[in-house]
PDB file of N, CA and C in Angstrom:
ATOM      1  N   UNK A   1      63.935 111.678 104.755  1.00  0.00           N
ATOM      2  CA  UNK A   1      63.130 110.512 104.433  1.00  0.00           C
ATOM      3  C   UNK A   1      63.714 109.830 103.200  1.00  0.00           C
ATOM      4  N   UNK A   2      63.568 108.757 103.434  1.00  0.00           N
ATOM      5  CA  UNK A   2      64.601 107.928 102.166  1.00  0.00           C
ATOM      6  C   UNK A   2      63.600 107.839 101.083  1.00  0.00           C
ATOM      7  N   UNK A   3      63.929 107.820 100.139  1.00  0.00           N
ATOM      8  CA  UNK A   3      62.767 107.130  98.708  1.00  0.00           C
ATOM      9  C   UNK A   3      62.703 105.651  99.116  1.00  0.00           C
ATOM     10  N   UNK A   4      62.105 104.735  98.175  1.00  0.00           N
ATOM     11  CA  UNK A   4      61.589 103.412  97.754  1.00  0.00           C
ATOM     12  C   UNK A   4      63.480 102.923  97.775  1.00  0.00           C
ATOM     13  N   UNK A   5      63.919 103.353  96.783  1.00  0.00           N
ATOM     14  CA  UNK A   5      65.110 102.653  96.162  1.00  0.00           C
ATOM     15  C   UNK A   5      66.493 103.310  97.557  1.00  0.00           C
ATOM     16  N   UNK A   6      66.031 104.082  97.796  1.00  0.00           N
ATOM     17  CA  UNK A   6      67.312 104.491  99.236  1.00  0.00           C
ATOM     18  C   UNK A   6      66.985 103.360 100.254  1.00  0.00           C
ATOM     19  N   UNK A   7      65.972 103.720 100.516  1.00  0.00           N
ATOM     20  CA  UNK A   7      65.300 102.256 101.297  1.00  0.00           C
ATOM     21  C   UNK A   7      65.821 100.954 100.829  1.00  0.00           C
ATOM     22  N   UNK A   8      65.525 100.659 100.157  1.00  0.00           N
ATOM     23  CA  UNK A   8      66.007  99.331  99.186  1.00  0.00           C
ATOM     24  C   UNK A   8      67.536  99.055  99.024  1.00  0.00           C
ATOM     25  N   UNK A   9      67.993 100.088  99.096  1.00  0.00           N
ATOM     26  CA  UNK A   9      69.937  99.735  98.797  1.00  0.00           C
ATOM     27  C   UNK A   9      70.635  99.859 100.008  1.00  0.00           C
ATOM     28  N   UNK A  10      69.947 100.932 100.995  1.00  0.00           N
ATOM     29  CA  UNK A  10      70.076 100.847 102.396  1.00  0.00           C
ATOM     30  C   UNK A  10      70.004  99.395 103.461  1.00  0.00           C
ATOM     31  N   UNK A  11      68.867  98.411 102.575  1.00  0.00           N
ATOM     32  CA  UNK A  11      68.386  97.213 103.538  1.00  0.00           C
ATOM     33  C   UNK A  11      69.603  96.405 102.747  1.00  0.00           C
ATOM     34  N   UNK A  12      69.453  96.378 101.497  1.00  0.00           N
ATOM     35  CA  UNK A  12      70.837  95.415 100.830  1.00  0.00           C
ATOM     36  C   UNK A  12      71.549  95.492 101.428  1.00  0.00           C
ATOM     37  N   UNK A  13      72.553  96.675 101.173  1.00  0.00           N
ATOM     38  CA  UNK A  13      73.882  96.883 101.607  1.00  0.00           C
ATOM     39  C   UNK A  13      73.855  96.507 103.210  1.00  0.00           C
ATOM     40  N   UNK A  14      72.619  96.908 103.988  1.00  0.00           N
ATOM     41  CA  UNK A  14      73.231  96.589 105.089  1.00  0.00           C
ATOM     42  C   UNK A  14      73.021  94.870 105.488  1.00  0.00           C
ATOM     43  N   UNK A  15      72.133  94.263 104.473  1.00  0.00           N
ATOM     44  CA  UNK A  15      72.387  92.570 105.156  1.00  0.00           C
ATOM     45  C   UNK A  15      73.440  91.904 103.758  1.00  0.00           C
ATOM     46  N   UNK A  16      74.260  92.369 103.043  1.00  0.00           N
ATOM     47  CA  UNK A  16      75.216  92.345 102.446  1.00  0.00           C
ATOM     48  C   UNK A  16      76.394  92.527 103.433  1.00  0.00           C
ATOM     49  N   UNK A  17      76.246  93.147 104.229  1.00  0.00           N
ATOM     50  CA  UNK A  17      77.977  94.047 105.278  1.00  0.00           C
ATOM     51  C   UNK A  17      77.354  93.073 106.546  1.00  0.00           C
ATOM     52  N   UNK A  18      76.253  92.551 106.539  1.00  0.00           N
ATOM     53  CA  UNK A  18      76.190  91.735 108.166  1.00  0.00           C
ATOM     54  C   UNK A  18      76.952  91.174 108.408  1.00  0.00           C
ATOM     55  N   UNK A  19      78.300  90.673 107.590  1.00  0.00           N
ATOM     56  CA  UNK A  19      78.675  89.118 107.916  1.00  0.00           C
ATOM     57  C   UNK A  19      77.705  88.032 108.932  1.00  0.00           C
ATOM     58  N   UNK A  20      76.394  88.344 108.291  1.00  0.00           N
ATOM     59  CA  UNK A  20      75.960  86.873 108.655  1.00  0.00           C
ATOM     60  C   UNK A  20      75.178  86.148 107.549  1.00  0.00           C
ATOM     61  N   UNK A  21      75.891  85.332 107.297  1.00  0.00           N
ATOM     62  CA  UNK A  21      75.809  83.881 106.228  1.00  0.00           C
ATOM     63  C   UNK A  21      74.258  84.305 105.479  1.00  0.00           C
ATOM     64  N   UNK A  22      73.069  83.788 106.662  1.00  0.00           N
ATOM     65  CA  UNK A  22      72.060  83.737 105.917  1.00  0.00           C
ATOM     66  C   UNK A  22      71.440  85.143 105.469  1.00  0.00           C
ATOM     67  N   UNK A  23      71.822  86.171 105.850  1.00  0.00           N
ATOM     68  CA  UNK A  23      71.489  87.482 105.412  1.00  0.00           C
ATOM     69  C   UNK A  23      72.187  87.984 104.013  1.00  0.00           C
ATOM     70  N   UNK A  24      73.432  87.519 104.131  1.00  0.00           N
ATOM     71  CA  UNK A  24      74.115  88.061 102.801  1.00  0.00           C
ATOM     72  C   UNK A  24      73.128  86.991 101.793  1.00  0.00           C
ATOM     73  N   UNK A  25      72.918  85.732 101.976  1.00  0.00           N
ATOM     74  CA  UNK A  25      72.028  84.931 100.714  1.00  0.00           C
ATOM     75  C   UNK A  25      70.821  85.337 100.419  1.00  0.00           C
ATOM     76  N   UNK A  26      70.485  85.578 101.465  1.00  0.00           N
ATOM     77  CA  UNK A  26      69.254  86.226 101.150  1.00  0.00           C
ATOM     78  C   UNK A  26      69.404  87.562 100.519  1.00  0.00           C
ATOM     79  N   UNK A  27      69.933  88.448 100.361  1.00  0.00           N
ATOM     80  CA  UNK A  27      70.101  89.864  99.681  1.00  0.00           C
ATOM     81  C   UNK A  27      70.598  89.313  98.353  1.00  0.00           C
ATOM     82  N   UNK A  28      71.672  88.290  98.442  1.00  0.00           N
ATOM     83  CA  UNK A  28      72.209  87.765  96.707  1.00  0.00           C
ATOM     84  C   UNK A  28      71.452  87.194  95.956  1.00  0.00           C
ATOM     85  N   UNK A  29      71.543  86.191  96.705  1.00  0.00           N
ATOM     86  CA  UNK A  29      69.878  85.363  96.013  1.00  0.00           C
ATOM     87  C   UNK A  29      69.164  85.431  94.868  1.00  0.00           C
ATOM     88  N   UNK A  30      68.568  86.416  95.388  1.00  0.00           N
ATOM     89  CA  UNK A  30      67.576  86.900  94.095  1.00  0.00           C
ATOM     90  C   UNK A  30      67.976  88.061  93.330  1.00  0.00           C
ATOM     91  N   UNK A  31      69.514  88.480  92.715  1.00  0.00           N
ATOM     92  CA  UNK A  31      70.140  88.995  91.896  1.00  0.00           C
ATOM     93  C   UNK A  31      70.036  88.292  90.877  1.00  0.00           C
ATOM     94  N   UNK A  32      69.745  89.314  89.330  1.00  0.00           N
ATOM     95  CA  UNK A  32      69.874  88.524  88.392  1.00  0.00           C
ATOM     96  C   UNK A  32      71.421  88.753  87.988  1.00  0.00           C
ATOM     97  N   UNK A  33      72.570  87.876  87.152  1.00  0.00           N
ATOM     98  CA  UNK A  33      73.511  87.899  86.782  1.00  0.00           C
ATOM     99  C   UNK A  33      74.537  89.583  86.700  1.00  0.00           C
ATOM    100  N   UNK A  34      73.536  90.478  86.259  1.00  0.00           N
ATOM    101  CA  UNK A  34      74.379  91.613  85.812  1.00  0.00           C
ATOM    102  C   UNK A  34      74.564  92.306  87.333  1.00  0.00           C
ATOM    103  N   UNK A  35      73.475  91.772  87.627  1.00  0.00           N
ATOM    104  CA  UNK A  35      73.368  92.550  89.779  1.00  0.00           C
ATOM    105  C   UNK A  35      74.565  91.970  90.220  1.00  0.00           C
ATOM    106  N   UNK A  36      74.617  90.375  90.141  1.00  0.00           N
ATOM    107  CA  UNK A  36      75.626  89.742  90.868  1.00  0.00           C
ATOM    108  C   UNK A  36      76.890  90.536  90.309  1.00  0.00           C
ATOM    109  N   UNK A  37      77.212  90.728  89.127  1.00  0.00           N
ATOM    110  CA  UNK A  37      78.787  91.014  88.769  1.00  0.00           C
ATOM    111  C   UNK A  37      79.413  92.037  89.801  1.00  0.00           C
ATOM    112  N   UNK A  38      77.733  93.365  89.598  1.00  0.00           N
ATOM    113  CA  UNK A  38      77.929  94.624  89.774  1.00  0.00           C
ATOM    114  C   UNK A  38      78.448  94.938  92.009  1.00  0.00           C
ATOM    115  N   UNK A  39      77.556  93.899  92.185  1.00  0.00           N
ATOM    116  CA  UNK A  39      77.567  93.599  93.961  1.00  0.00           C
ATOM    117  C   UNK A  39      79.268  93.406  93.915  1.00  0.00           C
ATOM    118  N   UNK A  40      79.663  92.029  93.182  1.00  0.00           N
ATOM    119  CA  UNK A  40      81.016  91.550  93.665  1.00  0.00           C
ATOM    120  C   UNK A  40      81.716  92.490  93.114  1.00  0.00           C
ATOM    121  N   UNK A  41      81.965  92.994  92.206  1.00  0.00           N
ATOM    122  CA  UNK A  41      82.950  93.856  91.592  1.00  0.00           C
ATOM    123  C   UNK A  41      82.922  95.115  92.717  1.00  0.00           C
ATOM    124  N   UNK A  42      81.784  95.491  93.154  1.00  0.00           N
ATOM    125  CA  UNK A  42      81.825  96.370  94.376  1.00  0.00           C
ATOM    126  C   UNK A  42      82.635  96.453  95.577  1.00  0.00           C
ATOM    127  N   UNK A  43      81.925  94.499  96.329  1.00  0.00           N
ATOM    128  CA  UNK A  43      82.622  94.410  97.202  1.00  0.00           C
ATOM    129  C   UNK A  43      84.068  94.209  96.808  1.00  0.00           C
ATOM    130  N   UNK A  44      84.620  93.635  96.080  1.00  0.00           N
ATOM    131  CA  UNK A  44      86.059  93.235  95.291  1.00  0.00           C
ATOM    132  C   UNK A  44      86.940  94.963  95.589  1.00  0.00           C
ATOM    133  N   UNK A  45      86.136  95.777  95.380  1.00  0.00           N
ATOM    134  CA  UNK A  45      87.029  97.349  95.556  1.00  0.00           C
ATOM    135  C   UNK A  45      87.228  97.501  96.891  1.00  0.00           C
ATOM    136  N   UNK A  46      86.131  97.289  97.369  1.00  0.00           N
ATOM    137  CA  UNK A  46      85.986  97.408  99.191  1.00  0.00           C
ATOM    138  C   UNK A  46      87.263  96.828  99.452  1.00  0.00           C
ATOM    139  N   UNK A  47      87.401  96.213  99.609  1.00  0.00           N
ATOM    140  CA  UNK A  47      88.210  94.985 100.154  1.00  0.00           C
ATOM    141  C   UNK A  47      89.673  95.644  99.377  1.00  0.00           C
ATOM    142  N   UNK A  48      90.143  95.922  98.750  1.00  0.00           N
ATOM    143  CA  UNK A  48      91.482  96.389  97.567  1.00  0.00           C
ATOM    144  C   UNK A  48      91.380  97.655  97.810  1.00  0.00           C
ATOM    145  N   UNK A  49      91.057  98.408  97.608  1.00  0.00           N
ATOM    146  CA  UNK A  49      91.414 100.332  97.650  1.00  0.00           C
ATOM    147  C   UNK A  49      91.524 100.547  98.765  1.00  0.00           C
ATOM    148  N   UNK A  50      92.111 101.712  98.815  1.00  0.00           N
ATOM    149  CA  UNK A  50      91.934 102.925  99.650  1.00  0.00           C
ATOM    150  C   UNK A  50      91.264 103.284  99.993  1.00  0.00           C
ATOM    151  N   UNK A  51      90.722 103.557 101.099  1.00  0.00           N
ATOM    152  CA  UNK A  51      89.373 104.843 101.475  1.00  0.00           C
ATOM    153  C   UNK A  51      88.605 103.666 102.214  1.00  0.00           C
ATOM    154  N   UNK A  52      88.475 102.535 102.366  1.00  0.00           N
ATOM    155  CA  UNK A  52      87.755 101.675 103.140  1.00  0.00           C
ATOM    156  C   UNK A  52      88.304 101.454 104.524  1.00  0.00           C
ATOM    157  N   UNK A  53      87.283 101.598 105.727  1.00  0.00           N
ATOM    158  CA  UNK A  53      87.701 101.532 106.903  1.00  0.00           C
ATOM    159  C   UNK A  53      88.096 100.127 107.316  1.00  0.00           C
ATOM    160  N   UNK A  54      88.777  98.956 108.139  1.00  0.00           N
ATOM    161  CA  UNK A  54      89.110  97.856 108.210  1.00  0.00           C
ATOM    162  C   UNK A  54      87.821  97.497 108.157  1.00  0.00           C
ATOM    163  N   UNK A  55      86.778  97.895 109.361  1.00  0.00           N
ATOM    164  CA  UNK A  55      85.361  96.952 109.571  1.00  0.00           C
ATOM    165  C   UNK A  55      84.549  97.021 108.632  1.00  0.00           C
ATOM    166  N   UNK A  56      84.750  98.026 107.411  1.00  0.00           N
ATOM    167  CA  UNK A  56      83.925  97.578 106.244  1.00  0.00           C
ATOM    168  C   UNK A  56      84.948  96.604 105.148  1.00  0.00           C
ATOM    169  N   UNK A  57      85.825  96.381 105.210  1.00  0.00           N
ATOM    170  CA  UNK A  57      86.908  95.365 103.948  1.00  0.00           C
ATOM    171  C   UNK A  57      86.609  94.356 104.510  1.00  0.00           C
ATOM    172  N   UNK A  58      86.371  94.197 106.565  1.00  0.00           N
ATOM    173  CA  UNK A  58      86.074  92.858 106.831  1.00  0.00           C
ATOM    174  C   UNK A  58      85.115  92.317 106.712  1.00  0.00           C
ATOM    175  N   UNK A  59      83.452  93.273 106.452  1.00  0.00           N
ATOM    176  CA  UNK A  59      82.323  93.199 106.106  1.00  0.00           C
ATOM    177  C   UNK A  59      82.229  92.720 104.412  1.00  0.00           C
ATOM    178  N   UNK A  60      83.355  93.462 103.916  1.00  0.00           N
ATOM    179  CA  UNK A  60      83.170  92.950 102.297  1.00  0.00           C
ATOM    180  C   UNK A  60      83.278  91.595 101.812  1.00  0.00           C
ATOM    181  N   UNK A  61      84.511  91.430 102.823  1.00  0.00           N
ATOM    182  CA  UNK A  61      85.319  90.373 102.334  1.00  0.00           C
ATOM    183  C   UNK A  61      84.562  88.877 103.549  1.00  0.00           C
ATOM    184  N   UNK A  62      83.869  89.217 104.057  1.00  0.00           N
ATOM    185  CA  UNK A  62      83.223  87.836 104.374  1.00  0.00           C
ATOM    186  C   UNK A  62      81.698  87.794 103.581  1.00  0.00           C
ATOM    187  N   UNK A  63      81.013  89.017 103.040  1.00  0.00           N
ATOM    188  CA  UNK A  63      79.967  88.759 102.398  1.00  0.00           C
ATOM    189  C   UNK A  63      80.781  88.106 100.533  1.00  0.00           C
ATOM    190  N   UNK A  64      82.095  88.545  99.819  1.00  0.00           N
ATOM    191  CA  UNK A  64      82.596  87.807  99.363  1.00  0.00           C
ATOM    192  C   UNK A  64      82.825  86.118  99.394  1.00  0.00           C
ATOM    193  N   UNK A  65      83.402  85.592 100.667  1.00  0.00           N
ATOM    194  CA  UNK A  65      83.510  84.494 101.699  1.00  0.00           C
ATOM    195  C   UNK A  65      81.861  83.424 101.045  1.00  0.00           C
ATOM    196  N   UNK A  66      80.644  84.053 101.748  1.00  0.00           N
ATOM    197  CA  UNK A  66      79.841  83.994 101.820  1.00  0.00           C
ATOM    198  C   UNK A  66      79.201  83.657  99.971  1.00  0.00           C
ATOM    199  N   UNK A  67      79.543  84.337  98.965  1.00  0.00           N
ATOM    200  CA  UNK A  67      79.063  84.745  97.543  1.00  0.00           C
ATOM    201  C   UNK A  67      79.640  83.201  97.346  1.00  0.00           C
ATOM    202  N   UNK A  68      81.390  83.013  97.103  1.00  0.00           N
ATOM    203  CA  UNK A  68      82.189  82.498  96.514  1.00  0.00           C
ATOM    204  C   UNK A  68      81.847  80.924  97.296  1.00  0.00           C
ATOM    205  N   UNK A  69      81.296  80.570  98.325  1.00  0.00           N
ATOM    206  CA  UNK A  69      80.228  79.368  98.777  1.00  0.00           C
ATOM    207  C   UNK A  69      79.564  78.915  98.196  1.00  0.00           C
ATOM    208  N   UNK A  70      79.043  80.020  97.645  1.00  0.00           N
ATOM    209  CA  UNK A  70      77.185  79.667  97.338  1.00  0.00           C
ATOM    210  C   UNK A  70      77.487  79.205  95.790  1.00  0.00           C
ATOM    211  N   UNK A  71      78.662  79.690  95.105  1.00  0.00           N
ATOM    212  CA  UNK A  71      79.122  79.058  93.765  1.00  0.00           C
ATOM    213  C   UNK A  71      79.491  77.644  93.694  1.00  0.00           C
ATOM    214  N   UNK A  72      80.449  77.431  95.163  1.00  0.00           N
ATOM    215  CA  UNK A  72      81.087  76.386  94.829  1.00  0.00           C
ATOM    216  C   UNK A  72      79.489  74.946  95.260  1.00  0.00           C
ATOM    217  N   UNK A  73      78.805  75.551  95.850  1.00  0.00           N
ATOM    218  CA  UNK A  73      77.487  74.376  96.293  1.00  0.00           C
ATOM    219  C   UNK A  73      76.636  74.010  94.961  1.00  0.00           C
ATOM    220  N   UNK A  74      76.422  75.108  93.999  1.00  0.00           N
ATOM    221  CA  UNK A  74      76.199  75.214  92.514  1.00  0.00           C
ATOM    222  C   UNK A  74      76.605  73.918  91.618  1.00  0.00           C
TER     223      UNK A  74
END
């Protein structure tokens, strides 16, 4: 059984890795600044190291795709 917060990083992460547009905004969204760094600097490893399977770097790197949008509409 998951806790509150397993639950909670479980639903992120997984509409973060949807590659779909309005799911990743909605999970970013309502990050305050130090969340946002901590998300991209995350996905940013995903996507660069070792140890990531292709379908999660391609999951990273379009919820990246998706982040680096929502700046430039800003």
């Amino acid at each position: 059984m998951f806790s509150q917060n397993e639950a909670f990083l479980e639903k992120f992460w997984g509409e973060m890795l949807s590659r779909d547009t309005q799911s990743i905004r909605a999970a970013f969204n309502p990050l305050d600044a130090q969340d946002r760094k901590t998300v991209i600097e995350h996905l940013n490893r995903m996507v660069t190291e070792d140890g990531w399977h292709a379908e999660q770097r391609a999951s990273a790197q379009a919820a990246l795709d998706v982040i680096k949008d929502l700046h430039t509409q800003i």
